[in-house]
Protein backbone atom coordinates (compact mmCIF):
# COMPACT_ATOMS: atom_id res chain seq x y z
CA UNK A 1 -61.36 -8.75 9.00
CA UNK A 2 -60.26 -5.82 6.82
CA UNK A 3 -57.31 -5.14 9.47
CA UNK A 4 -55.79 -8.81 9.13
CA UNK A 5 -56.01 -8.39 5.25
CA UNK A 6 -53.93 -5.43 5.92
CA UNK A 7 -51.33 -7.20 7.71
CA UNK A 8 -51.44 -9.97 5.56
CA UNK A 9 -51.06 -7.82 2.59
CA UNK A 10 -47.88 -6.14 4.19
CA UNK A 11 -46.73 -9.44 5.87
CA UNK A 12 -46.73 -11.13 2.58
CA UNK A 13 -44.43 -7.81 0.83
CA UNK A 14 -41.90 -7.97 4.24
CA UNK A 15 -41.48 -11.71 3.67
CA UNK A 16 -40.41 -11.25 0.39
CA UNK A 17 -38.16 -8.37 0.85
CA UNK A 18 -36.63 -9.99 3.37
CA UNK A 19 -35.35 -13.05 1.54
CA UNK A 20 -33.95 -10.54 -1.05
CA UNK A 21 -32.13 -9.06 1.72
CA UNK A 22 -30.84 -12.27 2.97
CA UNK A 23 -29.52 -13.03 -0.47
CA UNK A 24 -27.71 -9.54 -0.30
CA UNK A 25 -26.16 -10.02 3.19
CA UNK A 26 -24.89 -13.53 1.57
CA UNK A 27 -23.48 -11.66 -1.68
CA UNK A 28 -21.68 -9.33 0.75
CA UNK A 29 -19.49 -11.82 2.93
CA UNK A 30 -18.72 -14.03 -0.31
CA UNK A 31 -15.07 -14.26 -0.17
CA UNK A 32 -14.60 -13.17 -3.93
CA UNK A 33 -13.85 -10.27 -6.06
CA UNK A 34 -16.78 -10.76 -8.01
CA UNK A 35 -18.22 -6.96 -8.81
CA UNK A 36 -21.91 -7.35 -7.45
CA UNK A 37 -20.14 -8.86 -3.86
CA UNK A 38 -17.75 -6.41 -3.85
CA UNK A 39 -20.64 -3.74 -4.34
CA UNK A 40 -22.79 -5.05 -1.88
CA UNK A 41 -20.28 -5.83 1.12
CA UNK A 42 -20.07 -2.13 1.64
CA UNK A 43 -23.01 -1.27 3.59
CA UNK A 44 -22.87 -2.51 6.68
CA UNK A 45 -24.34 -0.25 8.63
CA UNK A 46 -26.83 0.07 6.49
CA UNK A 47 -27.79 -3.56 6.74
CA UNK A 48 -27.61 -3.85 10.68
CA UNK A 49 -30.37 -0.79 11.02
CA UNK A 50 -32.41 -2.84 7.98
CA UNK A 51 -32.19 -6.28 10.01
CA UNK A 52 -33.24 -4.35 13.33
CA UNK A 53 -36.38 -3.12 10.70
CA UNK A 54 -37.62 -6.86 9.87
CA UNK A 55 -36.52 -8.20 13.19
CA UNK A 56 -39.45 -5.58 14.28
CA UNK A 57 -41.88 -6.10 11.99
CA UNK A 58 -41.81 -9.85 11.61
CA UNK A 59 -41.97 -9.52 15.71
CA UNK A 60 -45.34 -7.04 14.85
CA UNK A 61 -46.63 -9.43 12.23
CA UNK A 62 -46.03 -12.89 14.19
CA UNK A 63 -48.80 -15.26 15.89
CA UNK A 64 -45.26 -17.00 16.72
CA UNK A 65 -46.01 -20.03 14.40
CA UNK A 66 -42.73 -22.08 13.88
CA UNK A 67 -42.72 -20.42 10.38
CA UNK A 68 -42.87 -17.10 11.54
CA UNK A 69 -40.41 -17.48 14.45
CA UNK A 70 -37.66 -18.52 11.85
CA UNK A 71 -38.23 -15.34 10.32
CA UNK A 72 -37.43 -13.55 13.44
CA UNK A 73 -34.33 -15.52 14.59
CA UNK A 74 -32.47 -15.12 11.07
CA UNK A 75 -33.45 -11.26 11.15
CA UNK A 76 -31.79 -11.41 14.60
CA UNK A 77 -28.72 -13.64 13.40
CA UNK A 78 -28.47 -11.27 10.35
CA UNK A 79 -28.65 -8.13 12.80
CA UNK A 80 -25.54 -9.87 14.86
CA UNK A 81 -23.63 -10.63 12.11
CA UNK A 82 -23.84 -6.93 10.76
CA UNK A 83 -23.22 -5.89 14.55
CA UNK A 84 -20.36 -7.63 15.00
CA UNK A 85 -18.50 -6.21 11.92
CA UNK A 86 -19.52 -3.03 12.87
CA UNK A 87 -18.34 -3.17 16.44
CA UNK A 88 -14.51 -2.96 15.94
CA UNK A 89 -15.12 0.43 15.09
CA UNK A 90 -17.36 1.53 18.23
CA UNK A 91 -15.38 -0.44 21.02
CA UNK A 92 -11.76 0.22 20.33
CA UNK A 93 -9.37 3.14 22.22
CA UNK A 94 -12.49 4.69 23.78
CA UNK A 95 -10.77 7.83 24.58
CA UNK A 96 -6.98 8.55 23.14
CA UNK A 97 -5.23 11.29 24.94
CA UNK A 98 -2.08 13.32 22.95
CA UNK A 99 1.30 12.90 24.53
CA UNK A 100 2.70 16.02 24.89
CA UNK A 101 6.57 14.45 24.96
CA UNK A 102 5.93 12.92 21.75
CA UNK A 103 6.06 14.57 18.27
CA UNK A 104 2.76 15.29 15.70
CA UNK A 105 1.90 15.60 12.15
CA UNK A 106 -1.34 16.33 10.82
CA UNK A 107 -3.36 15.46 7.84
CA UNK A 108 -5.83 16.79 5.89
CA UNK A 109 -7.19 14.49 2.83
CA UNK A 110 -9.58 15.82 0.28
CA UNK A 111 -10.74 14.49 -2.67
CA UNK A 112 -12.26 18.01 -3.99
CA UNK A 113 -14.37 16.78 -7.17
CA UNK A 114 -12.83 17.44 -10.04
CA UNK A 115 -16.22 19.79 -11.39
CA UNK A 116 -16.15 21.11 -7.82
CA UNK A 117 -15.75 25.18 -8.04
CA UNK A 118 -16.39 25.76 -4.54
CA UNK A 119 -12.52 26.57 -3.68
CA UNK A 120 -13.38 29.16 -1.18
CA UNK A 121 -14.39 26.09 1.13
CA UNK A 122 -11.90 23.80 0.57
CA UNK A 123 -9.07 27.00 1.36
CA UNK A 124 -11.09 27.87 4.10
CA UNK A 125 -11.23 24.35 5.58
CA UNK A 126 -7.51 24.35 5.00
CA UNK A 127 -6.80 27.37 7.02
CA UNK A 128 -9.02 26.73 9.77
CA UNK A 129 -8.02 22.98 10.16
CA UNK A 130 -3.79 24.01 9.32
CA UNK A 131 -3.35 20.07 8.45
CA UNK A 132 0.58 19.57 8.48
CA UNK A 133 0.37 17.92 4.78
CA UNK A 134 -2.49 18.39 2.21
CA UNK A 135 -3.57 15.61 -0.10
CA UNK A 136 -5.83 16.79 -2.77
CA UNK A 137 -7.15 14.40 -5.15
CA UNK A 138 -9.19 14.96 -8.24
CA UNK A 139 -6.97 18.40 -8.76
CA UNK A 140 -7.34 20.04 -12.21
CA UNK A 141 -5.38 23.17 -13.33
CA UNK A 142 -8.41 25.55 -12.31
CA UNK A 143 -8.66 23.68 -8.76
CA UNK A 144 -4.37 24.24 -8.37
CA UNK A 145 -4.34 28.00 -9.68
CA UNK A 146 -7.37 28.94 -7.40
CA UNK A 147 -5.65 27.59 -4.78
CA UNK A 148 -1.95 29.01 -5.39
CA UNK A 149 -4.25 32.33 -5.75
CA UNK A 150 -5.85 32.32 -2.56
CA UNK A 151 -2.19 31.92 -1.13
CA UNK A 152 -1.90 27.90 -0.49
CA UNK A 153 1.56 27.36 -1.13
CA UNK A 154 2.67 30.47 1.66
CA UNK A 155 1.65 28.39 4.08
CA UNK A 156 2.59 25.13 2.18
CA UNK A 157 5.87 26.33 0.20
CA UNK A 158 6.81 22.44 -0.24
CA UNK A 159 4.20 20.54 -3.11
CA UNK A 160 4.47 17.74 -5.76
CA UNK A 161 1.02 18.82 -8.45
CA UNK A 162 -0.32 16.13 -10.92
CA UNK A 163 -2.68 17.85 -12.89
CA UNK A 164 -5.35 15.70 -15.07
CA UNK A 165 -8.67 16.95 -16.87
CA UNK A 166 -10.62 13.30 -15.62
CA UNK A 167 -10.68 12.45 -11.76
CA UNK A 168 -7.20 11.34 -11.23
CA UNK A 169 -5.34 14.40 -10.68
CA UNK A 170 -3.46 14.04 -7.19
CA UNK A 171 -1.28 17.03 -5.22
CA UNK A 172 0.44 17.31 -1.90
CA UNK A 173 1.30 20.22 -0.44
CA UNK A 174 3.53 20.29 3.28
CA UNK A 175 4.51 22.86 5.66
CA UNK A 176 7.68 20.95 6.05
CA UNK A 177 10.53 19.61 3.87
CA UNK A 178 9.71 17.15 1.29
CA UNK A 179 10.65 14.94 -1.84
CA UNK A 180 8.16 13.63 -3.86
CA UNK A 181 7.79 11.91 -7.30
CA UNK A 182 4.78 10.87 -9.05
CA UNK A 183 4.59 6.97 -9.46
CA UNK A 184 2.34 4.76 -11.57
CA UNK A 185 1.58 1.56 -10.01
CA UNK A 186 -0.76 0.11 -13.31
CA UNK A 187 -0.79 0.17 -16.81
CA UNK A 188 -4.00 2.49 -16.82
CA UNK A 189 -1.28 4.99 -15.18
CA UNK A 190 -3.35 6.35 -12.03
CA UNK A 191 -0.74 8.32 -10.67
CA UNK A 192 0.57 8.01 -7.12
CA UNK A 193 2.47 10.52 -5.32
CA UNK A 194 5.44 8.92 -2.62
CA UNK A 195 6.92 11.73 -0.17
CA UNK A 196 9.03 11.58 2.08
CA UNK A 197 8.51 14.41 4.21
CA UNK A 198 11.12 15.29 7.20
CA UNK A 199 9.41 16.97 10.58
CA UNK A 200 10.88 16.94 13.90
CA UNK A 201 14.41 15.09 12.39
CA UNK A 202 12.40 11.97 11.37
CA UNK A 203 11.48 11.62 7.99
CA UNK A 204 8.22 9.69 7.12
CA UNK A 205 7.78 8.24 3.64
CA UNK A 206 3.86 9.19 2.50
CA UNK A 207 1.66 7.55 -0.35
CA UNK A 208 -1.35 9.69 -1.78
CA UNK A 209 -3.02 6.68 -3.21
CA UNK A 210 -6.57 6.97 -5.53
CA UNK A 211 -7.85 3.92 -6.94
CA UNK A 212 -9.89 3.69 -9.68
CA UNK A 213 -13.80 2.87 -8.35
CA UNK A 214 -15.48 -0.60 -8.79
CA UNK A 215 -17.85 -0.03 -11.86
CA UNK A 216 -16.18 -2.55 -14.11
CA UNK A 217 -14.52 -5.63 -13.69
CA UNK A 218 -11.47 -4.14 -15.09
CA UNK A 219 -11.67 -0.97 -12.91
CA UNK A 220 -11.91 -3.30 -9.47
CA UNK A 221 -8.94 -5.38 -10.78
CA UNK A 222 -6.79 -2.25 -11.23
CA UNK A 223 -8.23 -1.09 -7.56
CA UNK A 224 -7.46 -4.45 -6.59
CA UNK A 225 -3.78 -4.51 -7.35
CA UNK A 226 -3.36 -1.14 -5.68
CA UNK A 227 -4.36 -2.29 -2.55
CA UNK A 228 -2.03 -5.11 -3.10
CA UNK A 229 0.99 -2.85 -3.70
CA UNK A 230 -0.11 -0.94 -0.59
CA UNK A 231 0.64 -4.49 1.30
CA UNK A 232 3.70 -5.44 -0.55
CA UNK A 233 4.85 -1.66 0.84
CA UNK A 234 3.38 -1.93 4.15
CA UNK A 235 5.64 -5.40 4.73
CA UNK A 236 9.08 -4.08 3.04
CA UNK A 237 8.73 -0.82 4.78
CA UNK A 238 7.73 -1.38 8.31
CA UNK A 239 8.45 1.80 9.87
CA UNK A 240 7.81 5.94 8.99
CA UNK A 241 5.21 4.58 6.24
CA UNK A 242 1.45 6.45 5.86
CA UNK A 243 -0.66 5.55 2.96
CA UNK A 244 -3.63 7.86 2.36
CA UNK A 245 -6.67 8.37 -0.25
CA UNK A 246 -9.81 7.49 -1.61
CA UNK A 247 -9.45 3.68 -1.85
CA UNK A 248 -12.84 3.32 -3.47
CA UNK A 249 -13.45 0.00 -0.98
CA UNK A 250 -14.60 0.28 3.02
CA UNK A 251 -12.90 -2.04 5.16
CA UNK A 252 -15.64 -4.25 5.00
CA UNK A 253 -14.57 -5.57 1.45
CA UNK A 254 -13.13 -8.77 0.69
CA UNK A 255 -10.53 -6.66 -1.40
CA UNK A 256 -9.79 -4.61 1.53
CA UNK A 257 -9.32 -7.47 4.05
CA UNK A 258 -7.23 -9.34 1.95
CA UNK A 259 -4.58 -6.78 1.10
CA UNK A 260 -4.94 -4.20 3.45
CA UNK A 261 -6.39 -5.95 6.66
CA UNK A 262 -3.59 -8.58 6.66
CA UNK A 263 -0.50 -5.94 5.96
CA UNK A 264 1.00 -4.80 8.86
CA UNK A 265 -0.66 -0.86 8.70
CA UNK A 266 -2.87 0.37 11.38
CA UNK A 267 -6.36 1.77 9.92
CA UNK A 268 -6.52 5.15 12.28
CA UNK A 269 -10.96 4.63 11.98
CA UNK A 270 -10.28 0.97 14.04
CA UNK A 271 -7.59 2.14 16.07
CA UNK A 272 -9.56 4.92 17.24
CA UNK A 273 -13.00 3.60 17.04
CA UNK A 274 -14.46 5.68 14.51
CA UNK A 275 -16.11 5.08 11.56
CA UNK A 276 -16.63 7.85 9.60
CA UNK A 277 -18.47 7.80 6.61
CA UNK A 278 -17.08 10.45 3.42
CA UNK A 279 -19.08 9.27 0.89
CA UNK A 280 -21.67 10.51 -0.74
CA UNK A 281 -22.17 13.63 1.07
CA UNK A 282 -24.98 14.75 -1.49
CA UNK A 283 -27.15 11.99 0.37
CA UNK A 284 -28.23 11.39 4.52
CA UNK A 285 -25.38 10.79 6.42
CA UNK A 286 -27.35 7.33 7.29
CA UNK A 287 -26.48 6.25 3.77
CA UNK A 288 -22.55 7.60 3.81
CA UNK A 289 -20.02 5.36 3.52
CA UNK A 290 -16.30 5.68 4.54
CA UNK A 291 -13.92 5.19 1.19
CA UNK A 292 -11.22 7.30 2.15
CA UNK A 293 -8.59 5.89 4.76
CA UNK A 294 -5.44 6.52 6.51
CA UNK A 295 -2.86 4.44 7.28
CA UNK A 296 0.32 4.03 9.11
CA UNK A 297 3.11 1.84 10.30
CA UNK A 298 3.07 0.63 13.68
CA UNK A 299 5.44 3.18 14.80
CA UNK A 300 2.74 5.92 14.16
CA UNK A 301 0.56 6.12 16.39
CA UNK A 302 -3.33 7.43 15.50
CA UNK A 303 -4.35 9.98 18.05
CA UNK A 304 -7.56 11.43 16.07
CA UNK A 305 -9.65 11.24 12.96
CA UNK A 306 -12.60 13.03 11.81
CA UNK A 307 -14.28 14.07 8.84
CA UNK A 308 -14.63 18.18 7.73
CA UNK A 309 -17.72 20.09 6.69
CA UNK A 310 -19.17 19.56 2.90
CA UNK A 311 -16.98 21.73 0.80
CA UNK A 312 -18.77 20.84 -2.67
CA UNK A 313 -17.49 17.45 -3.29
CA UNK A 314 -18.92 14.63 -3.53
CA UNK A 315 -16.62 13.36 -0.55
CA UNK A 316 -16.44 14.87 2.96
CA UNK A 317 -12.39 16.05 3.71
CA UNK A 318 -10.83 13.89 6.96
CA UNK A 319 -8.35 14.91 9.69
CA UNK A 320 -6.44 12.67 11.04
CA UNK A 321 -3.42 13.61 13.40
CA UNK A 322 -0.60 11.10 14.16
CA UNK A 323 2.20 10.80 17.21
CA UNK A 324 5.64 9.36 16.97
């Protein structure tokens, strides 16, 4: 008697958590730029592994009553729904193999924390990884002279630095020739560095791109109409074209399908089948989420992307090398 007050007790808790969560899971596919959907359409992942968690203990608790089997078959709908956002990103290019005719170009994107003081790990990652082009974002003066200290721009004598004392400061630095201006694409003036950086006698036009993050409706309608300059650039430039950076969005954003989904870039984690979570490193990986992302034109090929070791930041750093 005591044991089924137990499990009613729980049963009763589950049930109730569980319509919360369904509410959530409808938030997160709403097809709006509302903040709280925007918020909540991120987690994916998260929500698949929670689904799989009622789908069990509703299967635990039921006497399979009619009311208790409808709890099971919408935890299992909900489960298959989250699945099958999930899966473009486990069964794409299962294994992608580096042509050795073709040419490369690495990169290595960090978003270092502006507070961050741990510069011996972001240098070191640099070294050991030896990206072709560096994207730093959240630079401040202290993060650029540590870093022009410890030697950075020997190996990378070609930069464009936009220092800023908040979290928008944004760098480059490239082993190979490059021209690069700092662009503003809002009237909030988050800058934007465009390169064009020549390697192997073709010359690839590169956008370090950091958004402003979704705490405000006015924040996620600046984010909003970066991503949507990021398509209007995608479709007039169709070829030699990366876009990199902390978006503040995961593909799974109604933002992010709209603008960046649609355009005609390749996102290197679906190519590849990867999804790699950068953020927020300071918490289980089973809770990361992936905001930064590059892109390219279809002429670019993705051949790998993976995230570094924490360096300090808030974000984990990502690799990603390209063939053309």
């Amino acid at each position: 008697m005591e044991r089924n007050k137990v499990y009613k007790f729980f049963e009763k808790r589950i049930q109730a958590l569980f319509f919360i969560f369904i509410l959530i899971n409808i938030l997160a596919i709403l097809p709006t730029f509302n903040l709280i959907c925007d918020i909540f359409s991120h987690f994916k992942l998260q929500y698949f592994f929670i689904s799989l968690f009622f789908l069990l203990s509703f299967i635990i608790f039921s006497v399979f009553t009619k009311k208790k089997l409808y709890f099971i078959i919408t935890a299992f709908i909900l489960a298959v729904i989250n699945f099958i956002d999930l899966s473009g990103y486990y069964f794409a290019n299962p294994e992608i193999i580096a042509d050795k005719n073709k040419n490369h170009i690495t990169i290595g994107l960090f978003n270092v924390l502006t507070q961050n003081t741990n510069y011996e790990s972001v240098y070191g990652l640099i070294d050991i990884k030896k990206p072709d082009i560096v994207i730093l974002q959240e630079t401040d003066d202290d993060w650029i002279n540590a870093l022009i200290t410890k030697g950075i721009n020997k190996e990378y004598p070609y930069s464009k630095i936009h220092t800023r004392r908040d979290n928008f400061g944004i760098s480059i630095f490239s082993k190979y020739p490059m021209n690069a201006e700092i662009e503003l694409w809002d009237l909030r003036g988050v800058p934007v560095i465009k390169a064009d950086v020549t390697k192997d006698k073709k010359t690839i036009t590169m956008y370090a791109v950091h958004t402003l993050p979704p705490i405000s409706k006015e924040y996620i309608t600046t984010r909003n109409l970066m991503l949507e300059k990021m398509n209007k650039i995608a479709k007039d430039k169709k070829e030699n074209l990366i876009i990199a950076g902390d978006f503040n969005t995961t593909t799974f954003s109604y933002a992010y399908k709209k603008y960046i989904a649609q355009s005609n870039l390749t996102d290197s984690q679906k190519y590849i089948g990867s999804l790699k979570g950068t953020w927020c490193c300071f918490h289980p990986r089973i809770l990361h989420i992936a905001l930064e992302h590059i892109l390219s034109s279809k002429d670019i090929t993705p051949i790998k992307y993976e995230t570094g070791f924490p360096v300090g930041s808030d974000h984990l750093p990502v690799f990603a090398q390209y063939e053309y």
